[in-house]
Protein backbone atom coordinates (compact mmCIF):
# COMPACT_ATOMS: atom_id res chain seq x y z
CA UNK A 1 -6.12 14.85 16.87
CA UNK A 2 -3.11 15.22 18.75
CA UNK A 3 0.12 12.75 18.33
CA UNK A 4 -0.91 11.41 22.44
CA UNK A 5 -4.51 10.97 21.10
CA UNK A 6 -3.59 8.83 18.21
CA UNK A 7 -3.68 4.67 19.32
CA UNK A 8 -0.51 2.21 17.81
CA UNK A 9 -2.83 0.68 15.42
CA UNK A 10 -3.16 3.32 13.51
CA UNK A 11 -0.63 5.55 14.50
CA UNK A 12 3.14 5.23 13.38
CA UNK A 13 5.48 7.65 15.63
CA UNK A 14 8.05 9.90 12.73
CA UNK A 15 11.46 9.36 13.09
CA UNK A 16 13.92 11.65 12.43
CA UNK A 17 17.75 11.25 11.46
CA UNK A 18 20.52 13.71 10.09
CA UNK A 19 21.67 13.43 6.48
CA UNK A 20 25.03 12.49 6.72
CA UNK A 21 28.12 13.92 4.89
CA UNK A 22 28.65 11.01 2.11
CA UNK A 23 25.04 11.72 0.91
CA UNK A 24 26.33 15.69 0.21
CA UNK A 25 25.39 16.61 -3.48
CA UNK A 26 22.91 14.15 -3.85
CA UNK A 27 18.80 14.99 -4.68
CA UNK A 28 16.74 14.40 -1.41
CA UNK A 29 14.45 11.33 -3.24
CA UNK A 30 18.04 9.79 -3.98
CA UNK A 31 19.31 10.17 -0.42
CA UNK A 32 15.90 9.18 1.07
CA UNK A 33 16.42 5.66 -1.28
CA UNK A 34 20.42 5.43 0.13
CA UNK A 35 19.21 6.39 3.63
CA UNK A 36 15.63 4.18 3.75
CA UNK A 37 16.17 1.28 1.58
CA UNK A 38 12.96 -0.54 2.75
CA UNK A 39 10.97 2.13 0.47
CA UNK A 40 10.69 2.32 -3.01
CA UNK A 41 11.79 5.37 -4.68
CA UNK A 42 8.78 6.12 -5.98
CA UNK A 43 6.85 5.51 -2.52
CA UNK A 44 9.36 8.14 -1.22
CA UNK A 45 8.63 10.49 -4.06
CA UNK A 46 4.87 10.10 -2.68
CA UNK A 47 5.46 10.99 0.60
CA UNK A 48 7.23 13.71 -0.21
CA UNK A 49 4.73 15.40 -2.45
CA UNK A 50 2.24 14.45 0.44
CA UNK A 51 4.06 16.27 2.93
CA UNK A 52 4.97 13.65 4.86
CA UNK A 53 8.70 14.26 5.09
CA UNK A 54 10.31 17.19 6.04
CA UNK A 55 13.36 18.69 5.58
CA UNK A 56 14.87 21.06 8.35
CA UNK A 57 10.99 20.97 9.04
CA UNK A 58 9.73 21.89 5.80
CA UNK A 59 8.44 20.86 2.94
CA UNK A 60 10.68 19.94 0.65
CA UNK A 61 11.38 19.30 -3.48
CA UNK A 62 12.23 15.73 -4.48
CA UNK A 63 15.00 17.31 -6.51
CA UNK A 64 16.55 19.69 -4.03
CA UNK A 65 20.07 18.48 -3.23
CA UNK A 66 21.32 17.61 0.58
CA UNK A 67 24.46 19.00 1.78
CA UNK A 68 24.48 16.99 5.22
CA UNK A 69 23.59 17.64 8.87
CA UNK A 70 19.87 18.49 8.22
CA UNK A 71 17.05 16.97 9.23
CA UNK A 72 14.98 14.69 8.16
CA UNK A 73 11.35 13.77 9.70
CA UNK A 74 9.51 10.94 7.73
CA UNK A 75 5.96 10.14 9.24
CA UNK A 76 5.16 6.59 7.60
CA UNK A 77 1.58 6.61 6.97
CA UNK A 78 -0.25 3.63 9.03
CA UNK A 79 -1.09 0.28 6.91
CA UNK A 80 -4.32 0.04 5.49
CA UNK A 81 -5.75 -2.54 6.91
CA UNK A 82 -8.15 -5.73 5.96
CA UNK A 83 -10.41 -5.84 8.40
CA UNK A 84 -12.10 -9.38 8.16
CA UNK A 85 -10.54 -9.86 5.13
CA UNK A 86 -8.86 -13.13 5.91
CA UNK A 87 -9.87 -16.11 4.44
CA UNK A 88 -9.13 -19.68 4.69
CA UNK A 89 -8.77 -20.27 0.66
CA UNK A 90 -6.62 -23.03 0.20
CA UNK A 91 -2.86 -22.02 -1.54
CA UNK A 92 -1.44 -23.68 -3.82
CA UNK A 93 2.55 -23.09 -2.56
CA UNK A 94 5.43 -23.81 -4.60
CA UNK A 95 7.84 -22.42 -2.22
CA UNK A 96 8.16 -20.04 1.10
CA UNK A 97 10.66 -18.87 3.31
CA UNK A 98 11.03 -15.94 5.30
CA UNK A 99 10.33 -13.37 2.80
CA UNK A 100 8.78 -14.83 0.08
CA UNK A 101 5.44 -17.03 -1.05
CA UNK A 102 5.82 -18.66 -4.61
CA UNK A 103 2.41 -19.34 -5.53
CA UNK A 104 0.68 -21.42 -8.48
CA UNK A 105 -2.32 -19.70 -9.10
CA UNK A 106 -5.40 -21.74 -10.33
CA UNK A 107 -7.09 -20.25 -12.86
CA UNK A 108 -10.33 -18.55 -12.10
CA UNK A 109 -9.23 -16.67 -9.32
CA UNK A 110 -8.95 -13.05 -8.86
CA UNK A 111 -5.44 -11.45 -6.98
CA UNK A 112 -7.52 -8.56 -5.17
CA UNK A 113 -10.86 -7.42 -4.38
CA UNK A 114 -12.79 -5.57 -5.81
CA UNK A 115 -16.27 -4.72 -8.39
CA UNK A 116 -17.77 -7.55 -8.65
CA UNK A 117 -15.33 -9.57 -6.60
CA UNK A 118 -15.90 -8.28 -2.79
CA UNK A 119 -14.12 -11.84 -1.53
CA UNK A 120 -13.08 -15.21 -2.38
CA UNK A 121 -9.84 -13.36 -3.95
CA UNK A 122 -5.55 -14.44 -3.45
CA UNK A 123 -5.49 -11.52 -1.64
CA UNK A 124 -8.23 -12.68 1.40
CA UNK A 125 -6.22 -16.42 0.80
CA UNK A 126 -3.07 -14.69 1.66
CA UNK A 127 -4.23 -13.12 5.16
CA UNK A 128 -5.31 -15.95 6.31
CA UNK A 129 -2.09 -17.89 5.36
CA UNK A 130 -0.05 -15.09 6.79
CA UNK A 131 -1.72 -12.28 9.08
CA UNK A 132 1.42 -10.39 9.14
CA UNK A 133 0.75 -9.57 5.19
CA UNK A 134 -1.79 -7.27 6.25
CA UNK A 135 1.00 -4.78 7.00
CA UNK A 136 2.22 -4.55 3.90
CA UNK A 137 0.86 -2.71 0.57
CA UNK A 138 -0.95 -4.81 -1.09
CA UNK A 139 -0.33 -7.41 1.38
CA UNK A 140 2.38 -7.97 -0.73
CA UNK A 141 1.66 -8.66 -4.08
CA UNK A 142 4.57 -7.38 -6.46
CA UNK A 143 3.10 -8.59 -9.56
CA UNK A 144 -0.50 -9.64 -11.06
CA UNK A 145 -1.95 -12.36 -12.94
CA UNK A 146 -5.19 -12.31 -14.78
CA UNK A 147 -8.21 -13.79 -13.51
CA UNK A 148 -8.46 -16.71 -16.28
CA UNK A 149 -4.65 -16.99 -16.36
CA UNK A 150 -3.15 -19.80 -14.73
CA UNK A 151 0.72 -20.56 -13.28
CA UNK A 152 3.53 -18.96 -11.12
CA UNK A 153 3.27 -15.29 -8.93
CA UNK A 154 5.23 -14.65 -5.95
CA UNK A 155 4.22 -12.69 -2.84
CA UNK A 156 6.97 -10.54 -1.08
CA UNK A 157 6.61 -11.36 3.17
CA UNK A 158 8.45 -8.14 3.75
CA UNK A 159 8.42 -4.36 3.31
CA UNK A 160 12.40 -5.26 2.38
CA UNK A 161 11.47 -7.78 0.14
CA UNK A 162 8.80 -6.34 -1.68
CA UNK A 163 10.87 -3.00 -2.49
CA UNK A 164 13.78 -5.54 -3.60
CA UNK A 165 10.97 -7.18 -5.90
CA UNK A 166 9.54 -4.31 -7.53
CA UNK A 167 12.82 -2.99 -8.08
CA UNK A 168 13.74 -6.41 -9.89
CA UNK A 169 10.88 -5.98 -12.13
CA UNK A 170 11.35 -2.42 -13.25
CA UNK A 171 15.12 -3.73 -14.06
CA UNK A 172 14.05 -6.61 -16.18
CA UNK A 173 15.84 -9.49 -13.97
CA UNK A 174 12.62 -11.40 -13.10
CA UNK A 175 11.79 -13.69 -16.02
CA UNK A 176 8.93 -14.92 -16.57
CA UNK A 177 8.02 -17.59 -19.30
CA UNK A 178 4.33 -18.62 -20.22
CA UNK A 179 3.10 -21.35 -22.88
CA UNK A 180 0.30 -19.71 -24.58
CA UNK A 181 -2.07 -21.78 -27.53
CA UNK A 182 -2.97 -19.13 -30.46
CA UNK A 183 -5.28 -19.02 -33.12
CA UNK A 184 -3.49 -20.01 -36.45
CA UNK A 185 -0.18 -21.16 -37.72
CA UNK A 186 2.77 -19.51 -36.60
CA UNK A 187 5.56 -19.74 -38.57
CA UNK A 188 8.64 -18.52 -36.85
CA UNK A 189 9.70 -17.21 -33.57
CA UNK A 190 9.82 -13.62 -33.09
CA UNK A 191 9.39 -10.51 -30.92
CA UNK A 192 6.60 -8.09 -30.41
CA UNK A 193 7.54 -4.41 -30.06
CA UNK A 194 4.64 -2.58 -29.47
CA UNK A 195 3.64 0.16 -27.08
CA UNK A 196 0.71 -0.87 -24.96
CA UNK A 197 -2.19 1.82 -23.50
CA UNK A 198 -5.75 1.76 -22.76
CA UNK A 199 -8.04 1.29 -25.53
CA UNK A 200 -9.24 4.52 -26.95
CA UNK A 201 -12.58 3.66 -27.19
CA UNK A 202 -13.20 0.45 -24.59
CA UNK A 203 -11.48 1.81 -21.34
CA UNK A 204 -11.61 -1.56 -20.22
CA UNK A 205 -9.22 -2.74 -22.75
CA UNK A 206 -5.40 -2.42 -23.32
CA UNK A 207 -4.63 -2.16 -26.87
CA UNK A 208 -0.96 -1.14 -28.95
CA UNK A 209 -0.99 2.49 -29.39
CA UNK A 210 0.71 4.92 -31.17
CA UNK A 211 0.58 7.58 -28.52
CA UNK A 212 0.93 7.84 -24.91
CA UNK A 213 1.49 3.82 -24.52
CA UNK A 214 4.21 2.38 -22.10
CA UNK A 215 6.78 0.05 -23.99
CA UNK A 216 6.09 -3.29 -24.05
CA UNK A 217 7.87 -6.20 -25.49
CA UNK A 218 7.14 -9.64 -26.08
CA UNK A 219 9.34 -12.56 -27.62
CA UNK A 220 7.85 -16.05 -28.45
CA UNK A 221 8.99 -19.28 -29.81
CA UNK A 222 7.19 -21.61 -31.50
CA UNK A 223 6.70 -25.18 -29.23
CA UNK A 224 3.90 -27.12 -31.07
CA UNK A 225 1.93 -26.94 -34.50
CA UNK A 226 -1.77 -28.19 -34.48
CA UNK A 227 -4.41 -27.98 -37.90
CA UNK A 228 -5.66 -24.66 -36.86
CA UNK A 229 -3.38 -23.10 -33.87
CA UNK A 230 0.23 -23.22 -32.68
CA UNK A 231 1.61 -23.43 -29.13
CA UNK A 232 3.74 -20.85 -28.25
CA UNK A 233 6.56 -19.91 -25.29
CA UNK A 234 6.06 -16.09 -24.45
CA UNK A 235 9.24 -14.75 -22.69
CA UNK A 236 8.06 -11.23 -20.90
CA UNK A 237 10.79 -7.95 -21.20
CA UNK A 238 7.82 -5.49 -19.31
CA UNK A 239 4.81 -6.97 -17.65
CA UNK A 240 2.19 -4.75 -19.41
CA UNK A 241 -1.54 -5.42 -18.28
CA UNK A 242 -2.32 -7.83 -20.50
CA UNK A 243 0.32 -7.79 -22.70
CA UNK A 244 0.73 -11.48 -24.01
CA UNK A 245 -2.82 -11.65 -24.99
CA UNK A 246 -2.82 -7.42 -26.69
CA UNK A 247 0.78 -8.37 -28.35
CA UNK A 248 -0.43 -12.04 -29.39
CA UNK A 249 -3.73 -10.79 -30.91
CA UNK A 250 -1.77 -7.68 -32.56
CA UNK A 251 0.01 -10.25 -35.14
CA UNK A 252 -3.20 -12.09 -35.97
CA UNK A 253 -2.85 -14.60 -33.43
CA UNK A 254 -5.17 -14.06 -30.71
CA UNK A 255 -5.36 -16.71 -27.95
CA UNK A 256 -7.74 -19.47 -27.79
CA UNK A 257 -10.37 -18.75 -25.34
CA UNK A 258 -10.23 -15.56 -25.38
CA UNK A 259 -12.93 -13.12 -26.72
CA UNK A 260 -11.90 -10.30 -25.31
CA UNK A 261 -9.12 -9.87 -27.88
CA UNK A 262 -9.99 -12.62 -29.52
CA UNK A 263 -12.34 -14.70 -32.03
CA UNK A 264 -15.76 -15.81 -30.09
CA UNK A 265 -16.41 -18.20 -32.87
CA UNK A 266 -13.22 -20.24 -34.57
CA UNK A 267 -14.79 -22.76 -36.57
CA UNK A 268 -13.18 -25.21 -34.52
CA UNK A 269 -15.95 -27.03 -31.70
CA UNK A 270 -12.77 -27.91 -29.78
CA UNK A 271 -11.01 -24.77 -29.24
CA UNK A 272 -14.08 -22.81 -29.01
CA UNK A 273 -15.53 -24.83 -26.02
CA UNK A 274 -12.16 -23.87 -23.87
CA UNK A 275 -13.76 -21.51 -21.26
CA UNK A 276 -10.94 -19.14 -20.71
CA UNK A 277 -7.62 -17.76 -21.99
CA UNK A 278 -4.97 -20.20 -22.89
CA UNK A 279 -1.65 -18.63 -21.03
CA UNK A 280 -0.47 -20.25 -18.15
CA UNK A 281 2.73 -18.97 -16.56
CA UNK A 282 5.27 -22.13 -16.32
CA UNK A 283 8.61 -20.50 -14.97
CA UNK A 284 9.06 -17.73 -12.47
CA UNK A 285 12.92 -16.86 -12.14
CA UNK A 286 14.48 -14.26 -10.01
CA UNK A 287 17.35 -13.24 -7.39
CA UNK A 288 16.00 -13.74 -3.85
CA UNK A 289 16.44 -10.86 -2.07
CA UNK A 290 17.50 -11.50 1.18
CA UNK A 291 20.30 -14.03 0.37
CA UNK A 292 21.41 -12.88 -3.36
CA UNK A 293 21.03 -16.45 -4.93
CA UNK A 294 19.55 -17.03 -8.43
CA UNK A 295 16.02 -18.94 -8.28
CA UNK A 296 13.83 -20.33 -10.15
CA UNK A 297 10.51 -22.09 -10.35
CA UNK A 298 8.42 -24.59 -12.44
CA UNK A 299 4.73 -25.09 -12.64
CA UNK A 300 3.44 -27.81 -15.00
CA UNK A 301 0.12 -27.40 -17.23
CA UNK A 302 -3.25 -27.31 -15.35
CA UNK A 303 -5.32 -30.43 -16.27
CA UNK A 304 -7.79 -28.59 -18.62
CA UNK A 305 -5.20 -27.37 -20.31
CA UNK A 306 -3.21 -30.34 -20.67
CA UNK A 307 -6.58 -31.89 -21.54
CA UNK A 308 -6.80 -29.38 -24.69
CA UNK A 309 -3.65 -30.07 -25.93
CA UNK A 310 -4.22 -33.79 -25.88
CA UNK A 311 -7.72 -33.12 -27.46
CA UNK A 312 -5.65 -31.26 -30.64
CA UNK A 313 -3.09 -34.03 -31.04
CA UNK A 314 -5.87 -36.77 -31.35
């Protein structure tokens, strides 16, 4: 099919621009990233391999250095798109502005589609609350909760903004605190260290690893002491799939509610009739990035699990 034959939906033109002389020396992914700031690195890396810029018009090496005054053609690949994906799914906002949704996620629902889960998901919630998300990758979801996993996630509105925010993340400056209830007595605060990976055996597992996992690192503090489990503040480094609940359950302290890593059976009615994972994420903090300014964001308990804890101290 022929550029003329292609329609705008789901056709982007190229554009083409000349490298210019202060990028001389510099690898083509790192000029690309100086030059197109909207895009991720790594999304530009893509592309590349894919053929879908060219340099002088040909393909070209990620590494290979620009000297200035060639040419660049980068053909954005179109959107995907959701048809009828919208959904009116009612949002629990904390906060929006122009290029960001701060959202308190109820636990028991799913961020995406998928097996099992065809709709009904944040994802179909967020196209319906904003169309223009569509146009963005992942309709702009920078980060995930689980499904049983309650508290604070924000939503990028932008391509600008969600580069900004995934950048954030892989440098560590989002923070992101969660008050998790674990099986036994904790006695002092500390920090998990512990590569995470897929579980050799159950692929749909995560699991610390000796081999081939991605660092992850976990610090927690000690908030409340109960007969037979502690309340705990987990403090995130990396956001590992996961990770509180594979770190947690790596020191013998596996969350209530949750089998998956967990104990099925406690010996305790109370904490073994909680229907999910105790981890709720209570503070979101980051640097917006449109105007530079340090924000943060607060999200108290969900009533069943502020009905738990009342449950233990009676």
């Amino acid at each position: 099919m022929s550029d003329s034959q292609k329609s705008s939906v789901d056709y982007i033109p190229p554009t083409e621009f000349t490298v210019p002389p202060d990028c001389a020396g510099l690898r083509l992914d790192a000029a690309l990233a100086r030059l197109l700031p909207e895009h991720s690195r790594s999304r530009l890396q893509a592309w590349l391999k894919d053929g879908l810029i060219l340099l002088d018009g040909a393909n070209a090496d990620a590494k290979r250095k620009v000297w200035g005054g060639e040419c660049i053609r980068v053909a954005v690949p179109p959107a995907p798109t959701f048809a009828d994906a919208a959904e009116d799914i009612a949002l629990p906002i904390v906060f929006e502005d122009d290029a960001l949704i701060v959202i308190a996620k109820p636990a028991g629902l799913v961020m995406h589609p998928g097996n099992g889960n065809a709709s009904g998901t944040l994802m179909n919630a967020l196209l319906h609350h904003a169309p223009a998300l569509a146009g963005l990758p992942r309709a702009g979801i920078v980060h995930r909760l689980d499904k049983e996993t309650s508290g604070l996630l924000v939503v990028a509105k932008t391509l600008t903004a969600q580069t900004a925010l995934v950048r954030q993340l892989q440098a560590r400056t989002v923070t992101r605190h969660y008050l998790a209830l674990v099986h036994g007595q904790v006695t002092a605060n500390g920090t998990v260290d512990a590569p995470l990976g897929r579980h050799p055996v159950q692929r749909t597992k995560m699991a610390v690893v000796k081999r081939g996992g991605k660092e992850a690192r976990t610090h927690y503090s000690v908030k409340e002491r109960f007969a037979r489990c502690t309340l705990v503040e987990c403090r995130l480094e990396t956001g590992r799939t996961h990770q509180i609940r594979v770190h947690m359950a790596s020191i013998k302290h596996p969350l209530v509610g949750d089998p998956a890593y967990g104990k099925t059976k406690s010996g305790n009615a109370t904490l073994d009739a909680f229907p999910r994972q105790a981890l709720h994420a209570f503070r979101l903090a980051l640097i917006h990035p449109d105007s530079g300014a340090e924000m943060a964001w607060e999200a108290p308990l969900p009533a069943d699990f502020t009905a738990l804890l009342e449950q233990l101290r009676d």
